[in-house]
C-alpha atoms as a PDB file:
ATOM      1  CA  UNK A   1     -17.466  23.985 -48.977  1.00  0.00           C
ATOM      2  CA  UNK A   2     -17.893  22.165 -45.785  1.00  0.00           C
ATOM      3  CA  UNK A   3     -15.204  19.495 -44.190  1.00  0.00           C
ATOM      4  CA  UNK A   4     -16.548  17.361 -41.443  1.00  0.00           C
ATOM      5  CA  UNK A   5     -16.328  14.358 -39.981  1.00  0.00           C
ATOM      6  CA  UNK A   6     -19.072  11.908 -42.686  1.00  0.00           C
ATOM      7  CA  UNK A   7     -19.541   9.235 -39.489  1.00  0.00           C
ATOM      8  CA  UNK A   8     -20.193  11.904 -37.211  1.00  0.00           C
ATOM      9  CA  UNK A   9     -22.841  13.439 -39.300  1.00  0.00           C
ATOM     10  CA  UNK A  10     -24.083  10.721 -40.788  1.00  0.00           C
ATOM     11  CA  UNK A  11     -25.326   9.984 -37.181  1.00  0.00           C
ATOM     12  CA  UNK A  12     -26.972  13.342 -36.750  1.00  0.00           C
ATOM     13  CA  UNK A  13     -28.485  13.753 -40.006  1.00  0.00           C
ATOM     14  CA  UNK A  14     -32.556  13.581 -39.433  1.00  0.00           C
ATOM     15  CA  UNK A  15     -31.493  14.397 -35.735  1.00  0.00           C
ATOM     16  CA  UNK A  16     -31.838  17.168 -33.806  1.00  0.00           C
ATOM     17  CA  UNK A  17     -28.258  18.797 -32.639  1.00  0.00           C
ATOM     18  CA  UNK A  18     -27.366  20.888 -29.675  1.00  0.00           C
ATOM     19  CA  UNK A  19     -25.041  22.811 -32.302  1.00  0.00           C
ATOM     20  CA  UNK A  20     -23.441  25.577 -30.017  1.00  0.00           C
ATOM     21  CA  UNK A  21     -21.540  22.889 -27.775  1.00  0.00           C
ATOM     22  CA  UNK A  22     -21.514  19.303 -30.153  1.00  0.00           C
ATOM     23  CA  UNK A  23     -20.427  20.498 -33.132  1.00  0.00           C
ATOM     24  CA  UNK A  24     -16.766  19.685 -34.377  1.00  0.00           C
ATOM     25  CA  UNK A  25     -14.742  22.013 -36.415  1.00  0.00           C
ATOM     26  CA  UNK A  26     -15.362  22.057 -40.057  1.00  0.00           C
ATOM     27  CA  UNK A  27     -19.559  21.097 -39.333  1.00  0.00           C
ATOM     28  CA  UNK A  28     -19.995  25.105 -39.187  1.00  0.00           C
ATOM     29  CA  UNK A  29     -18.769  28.443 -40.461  1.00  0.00           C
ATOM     30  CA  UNK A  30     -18.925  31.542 -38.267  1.00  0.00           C
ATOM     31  CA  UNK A  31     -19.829  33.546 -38.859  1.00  0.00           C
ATOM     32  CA  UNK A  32     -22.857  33.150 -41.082  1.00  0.00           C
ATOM     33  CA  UNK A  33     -21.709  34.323 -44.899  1.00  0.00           C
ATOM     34  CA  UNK A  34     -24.798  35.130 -46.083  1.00  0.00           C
ATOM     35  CA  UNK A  35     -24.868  38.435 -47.654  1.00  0.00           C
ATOM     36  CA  UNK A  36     -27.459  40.357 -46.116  1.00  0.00           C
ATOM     37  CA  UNK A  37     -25.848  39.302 -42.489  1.00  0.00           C
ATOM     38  CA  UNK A  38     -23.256  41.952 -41.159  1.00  0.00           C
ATOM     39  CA  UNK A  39     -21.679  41.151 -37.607  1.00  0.00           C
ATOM     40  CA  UNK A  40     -19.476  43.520 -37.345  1.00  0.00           C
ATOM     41  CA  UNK A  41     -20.981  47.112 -35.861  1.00  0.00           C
ATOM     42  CA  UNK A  42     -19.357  50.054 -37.899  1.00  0.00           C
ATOM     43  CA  UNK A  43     -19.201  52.376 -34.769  1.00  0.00           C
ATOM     44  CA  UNK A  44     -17.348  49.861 -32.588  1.00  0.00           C
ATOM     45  CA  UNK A  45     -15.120  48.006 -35.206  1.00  0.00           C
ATOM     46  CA  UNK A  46     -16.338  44.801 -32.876  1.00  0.00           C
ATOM     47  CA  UNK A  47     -19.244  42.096 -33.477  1.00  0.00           C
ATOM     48  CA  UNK A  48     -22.631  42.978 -32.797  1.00  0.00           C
ATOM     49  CA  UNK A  49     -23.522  42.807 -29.225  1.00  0.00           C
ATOM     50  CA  UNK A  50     -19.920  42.800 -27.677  1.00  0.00           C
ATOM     51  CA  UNK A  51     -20.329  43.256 -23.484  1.00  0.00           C
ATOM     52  CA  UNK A  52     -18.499  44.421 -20.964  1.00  0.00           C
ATOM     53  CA  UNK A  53     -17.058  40.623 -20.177  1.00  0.00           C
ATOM     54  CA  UNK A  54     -15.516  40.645 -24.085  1.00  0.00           C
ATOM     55  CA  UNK A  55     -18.101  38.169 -25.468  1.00  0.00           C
ATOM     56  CA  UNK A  56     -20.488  38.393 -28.617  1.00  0.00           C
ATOM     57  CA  UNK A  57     -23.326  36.286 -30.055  1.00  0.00           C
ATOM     58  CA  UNK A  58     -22.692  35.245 -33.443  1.00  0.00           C
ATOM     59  CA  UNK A  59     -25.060  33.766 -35.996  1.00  0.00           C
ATOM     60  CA  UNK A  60     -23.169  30.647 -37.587  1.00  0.00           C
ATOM     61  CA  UNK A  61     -24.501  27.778 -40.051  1.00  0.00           C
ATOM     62  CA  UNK A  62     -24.029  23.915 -39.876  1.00  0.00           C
ATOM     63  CA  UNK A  63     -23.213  22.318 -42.789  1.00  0.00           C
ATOM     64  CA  UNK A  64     -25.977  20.697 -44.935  1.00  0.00           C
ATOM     65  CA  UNK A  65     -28.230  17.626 -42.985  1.00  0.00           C
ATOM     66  CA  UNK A  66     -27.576  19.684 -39.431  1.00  0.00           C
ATOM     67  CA  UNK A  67     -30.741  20.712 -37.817  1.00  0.00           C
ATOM     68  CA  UNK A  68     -30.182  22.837 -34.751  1.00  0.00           C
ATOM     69  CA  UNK A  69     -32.529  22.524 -31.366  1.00  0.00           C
ATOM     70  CA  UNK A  70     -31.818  26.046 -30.530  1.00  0.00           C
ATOM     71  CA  UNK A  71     -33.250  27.308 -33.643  1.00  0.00           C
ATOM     72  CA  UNK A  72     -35.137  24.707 -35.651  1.00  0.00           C
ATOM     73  CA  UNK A  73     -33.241  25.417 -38.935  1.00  0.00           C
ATOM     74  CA  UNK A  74     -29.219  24.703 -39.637  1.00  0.00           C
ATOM     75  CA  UNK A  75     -28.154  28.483 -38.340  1.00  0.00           C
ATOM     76  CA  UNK A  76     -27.251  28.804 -34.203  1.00  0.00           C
ATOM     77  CA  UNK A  77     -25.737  31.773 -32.389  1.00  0.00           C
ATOM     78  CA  UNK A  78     -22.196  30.773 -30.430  1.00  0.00           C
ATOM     79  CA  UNK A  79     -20.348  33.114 -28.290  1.00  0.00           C
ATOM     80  CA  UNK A  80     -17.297  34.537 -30.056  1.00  0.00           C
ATOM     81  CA  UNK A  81     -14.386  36.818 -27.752  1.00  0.00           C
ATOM     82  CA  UNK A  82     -14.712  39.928 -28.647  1.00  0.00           C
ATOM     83  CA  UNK A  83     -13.208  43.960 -27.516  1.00  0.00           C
ATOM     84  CA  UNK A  84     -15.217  45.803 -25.758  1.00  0.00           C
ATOM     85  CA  UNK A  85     -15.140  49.659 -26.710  1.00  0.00           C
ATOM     86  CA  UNK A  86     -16.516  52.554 -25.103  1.00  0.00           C
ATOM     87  CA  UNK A  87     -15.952  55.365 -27.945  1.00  0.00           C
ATOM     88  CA  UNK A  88     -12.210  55.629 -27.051  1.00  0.00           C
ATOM     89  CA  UNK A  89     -10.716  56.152 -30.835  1.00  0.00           C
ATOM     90  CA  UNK A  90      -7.081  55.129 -31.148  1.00  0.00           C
ATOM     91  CA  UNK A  91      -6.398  57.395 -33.842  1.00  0.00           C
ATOM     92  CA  UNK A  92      -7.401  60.573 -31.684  1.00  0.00           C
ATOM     93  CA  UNK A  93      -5.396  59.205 -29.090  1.00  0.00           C
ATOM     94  CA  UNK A  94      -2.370  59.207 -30.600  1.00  0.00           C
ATOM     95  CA  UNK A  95      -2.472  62.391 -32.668  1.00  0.00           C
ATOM     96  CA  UNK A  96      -3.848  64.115 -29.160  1.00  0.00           C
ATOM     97  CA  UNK A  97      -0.542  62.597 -27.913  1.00  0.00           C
ATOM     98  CA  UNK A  98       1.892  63.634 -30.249  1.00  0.00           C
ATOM     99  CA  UNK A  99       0.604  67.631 -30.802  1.00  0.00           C
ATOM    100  CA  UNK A 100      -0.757  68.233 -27.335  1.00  0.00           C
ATOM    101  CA  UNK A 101       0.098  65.778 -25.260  1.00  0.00           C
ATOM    102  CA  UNK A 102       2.623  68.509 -23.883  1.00  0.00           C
ATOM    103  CA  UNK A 103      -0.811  70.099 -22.433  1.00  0.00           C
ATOM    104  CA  UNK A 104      -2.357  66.684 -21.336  1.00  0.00           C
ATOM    105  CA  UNK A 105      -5.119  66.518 -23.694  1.00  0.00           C
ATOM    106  CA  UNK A 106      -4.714  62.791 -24.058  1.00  0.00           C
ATOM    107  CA  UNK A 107      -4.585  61.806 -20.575  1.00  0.00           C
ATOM    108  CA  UNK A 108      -8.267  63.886 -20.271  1.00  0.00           C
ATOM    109  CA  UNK A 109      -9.274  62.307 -23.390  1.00  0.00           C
ATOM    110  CA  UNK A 110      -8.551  58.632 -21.888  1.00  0.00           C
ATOM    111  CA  UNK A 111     -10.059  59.700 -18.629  1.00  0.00           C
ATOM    112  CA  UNK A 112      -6.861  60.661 -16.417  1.00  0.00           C
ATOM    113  CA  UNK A 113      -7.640  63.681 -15.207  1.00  0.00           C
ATOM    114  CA  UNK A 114      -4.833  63.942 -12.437  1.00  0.00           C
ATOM    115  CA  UNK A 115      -1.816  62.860 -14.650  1.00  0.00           C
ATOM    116  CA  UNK A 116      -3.935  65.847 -17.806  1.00  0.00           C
ATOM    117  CA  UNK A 117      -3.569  68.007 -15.027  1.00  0.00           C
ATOM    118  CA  UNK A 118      -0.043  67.550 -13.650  1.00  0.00           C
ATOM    119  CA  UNK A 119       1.621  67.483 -17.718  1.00  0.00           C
ATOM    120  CA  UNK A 120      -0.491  70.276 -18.600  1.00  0.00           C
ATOM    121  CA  UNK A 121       1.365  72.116 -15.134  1.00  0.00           C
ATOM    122  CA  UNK A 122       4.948  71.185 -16.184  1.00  0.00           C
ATOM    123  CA  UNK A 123       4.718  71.380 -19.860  1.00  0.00           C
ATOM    124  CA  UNK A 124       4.496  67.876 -20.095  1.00  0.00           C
ATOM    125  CA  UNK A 125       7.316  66.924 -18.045  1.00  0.00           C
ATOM    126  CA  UNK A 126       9.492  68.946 -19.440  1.00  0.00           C
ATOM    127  CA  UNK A 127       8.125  66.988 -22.467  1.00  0.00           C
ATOM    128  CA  UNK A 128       9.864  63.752 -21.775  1.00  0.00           C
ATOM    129  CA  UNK A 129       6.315  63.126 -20.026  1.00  0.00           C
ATOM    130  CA  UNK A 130       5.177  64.037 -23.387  1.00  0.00           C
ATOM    131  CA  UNK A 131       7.611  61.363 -25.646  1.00  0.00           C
ATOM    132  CA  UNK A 132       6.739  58.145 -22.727  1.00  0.00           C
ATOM    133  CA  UNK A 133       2.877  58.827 -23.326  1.00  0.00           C
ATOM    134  CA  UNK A 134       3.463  58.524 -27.130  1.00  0.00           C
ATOM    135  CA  UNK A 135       5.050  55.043 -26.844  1.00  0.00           C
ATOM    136  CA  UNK A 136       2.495  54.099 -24.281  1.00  0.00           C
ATOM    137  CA  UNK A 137      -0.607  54.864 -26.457  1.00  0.00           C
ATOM    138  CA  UNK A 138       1.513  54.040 -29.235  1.00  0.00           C
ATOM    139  CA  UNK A 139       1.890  50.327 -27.814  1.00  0.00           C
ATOM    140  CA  UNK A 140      -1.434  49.902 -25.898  1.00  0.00           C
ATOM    141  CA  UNK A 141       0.214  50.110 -22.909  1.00  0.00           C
ATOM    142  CA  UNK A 142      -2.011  52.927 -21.614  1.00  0.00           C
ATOM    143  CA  UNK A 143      -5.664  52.369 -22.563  1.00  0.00           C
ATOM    144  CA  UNK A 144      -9.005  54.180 -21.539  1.00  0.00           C
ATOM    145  CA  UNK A 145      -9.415  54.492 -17.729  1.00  0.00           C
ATOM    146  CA  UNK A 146     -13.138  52.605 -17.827  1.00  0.00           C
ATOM    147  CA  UNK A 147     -11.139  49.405 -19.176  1.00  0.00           C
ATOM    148  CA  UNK A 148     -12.419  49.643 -22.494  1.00  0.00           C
ATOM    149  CA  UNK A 149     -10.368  48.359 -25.778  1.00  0.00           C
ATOM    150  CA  UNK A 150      -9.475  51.252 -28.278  1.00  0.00           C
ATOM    151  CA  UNK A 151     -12.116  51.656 -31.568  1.00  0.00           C
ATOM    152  CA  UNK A 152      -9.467  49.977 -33.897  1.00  0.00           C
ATOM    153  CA  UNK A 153     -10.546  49.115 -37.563  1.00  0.00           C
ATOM    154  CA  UNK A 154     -11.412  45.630 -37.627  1.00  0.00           C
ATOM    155  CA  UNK A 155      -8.635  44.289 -39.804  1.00  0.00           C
ATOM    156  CA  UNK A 156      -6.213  46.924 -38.182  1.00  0.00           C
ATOM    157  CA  UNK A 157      -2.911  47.256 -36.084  1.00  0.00           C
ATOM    158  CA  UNK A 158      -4.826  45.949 -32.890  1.00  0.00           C
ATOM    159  CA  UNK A 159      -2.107  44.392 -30.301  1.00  0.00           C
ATOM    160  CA  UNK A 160      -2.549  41.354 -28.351  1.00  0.00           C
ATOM    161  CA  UNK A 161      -0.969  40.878 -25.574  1.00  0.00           C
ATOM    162  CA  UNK A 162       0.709  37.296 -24.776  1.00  0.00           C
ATOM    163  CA  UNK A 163       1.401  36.580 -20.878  1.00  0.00           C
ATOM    164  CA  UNK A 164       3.444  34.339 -19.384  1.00  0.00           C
ATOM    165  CA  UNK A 165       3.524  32.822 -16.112  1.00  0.00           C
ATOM    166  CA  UNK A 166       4.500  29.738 -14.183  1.00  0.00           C
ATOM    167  CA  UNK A 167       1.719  27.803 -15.853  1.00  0.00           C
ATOM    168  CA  UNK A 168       3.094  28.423 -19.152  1.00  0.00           C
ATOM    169  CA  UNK A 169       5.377  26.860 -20.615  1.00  0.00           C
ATOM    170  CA  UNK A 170       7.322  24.893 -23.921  1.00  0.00           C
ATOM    171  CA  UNK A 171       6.093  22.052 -24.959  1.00  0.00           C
ATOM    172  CA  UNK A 172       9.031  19.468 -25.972  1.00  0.00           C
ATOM    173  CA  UNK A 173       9.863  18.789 -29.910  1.00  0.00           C
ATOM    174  CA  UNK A 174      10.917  15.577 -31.448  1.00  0.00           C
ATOM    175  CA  UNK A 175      13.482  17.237 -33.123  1.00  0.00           C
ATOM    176  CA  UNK A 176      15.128  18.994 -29.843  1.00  0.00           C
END
């Protein structure tokens, strides 16, 4: 089940492990797959204990022979990224977009008051106001004004977004 590195742990087996900041790849599973352990919060579609600065605790295990420090026994919590939601649903988003956005309802749903206000004065726009805030929710361009994520099912459509800037950039192939 486990894949680790046999010199590394034969050298921590009887031993005592920092776990959360020694341990290799393949010397734990995150997160924990026991059965009665859920991490994921239903309401939030996120782990358990997501903040503000897009960070969770997770309960993990080390493979067999791994005592923790943190915890005495072979499970430890490590900080997974996370998105942080605030009750924004993407699903009421976009259908408040697409049948009333002409009104603004989903620019006061996302907390926009002053753009609700000035589509729900001009009909949307003239309702090409209307069509831009489709895309816009519809890509995750425009999210909730308190910098929250959207409530996306867990496994669902999320987007992530991929900068680039002058620190970026390809790494040479051998066979370029």
């Amino acid at each position: 089940m486990f894949v680790y590195d046999s010199v590394y742990l034969q050298n921590t087996v009887g031993y005592k492990v920092d776990c959360s900041s020694t341990l290799r790849m393949g010397q734990y599973i995150c997160p924990d797959p026991a059965p009665n352990y859920t991490f994921i919060d239903p309401k939030t579609q996120q782990p358990e204990g997501c903040t503000k600065e897009n960070k969770a605790k997770v309960r993990c295990l080390a493979a067999e022979g791994i005592t923790c420090k943190e915890t005495n026994s072979s499970t430890f919590y490590l900080e997974v990224p996370c998105k942080w939601t605030n009750g924004y649903s993407f699903e009421t988003a976009m259908l408040l977009s697409i049948f009333l956005g002409m009104f603004g309802a989903d620019r006061f749903y996302l907390g926009y008051p002053a753009i609700g206000l000035l589509k729900f004065c001009t009909l949307g726009c003239s309702f090409l106001g209307q069509l831009l805030d489709i895309i816009l929710i519809a890509t995750q361009v425009v999210g909730p004004s308190d910098g929250s994520y959207y409530i996306i099912p867990y496994y669902g459509a999320g987007i992530e977004v991929i900068r680039s800037n002058n620190e970026t950039y390809k790494l040479p192939q051998d066979d370029w």
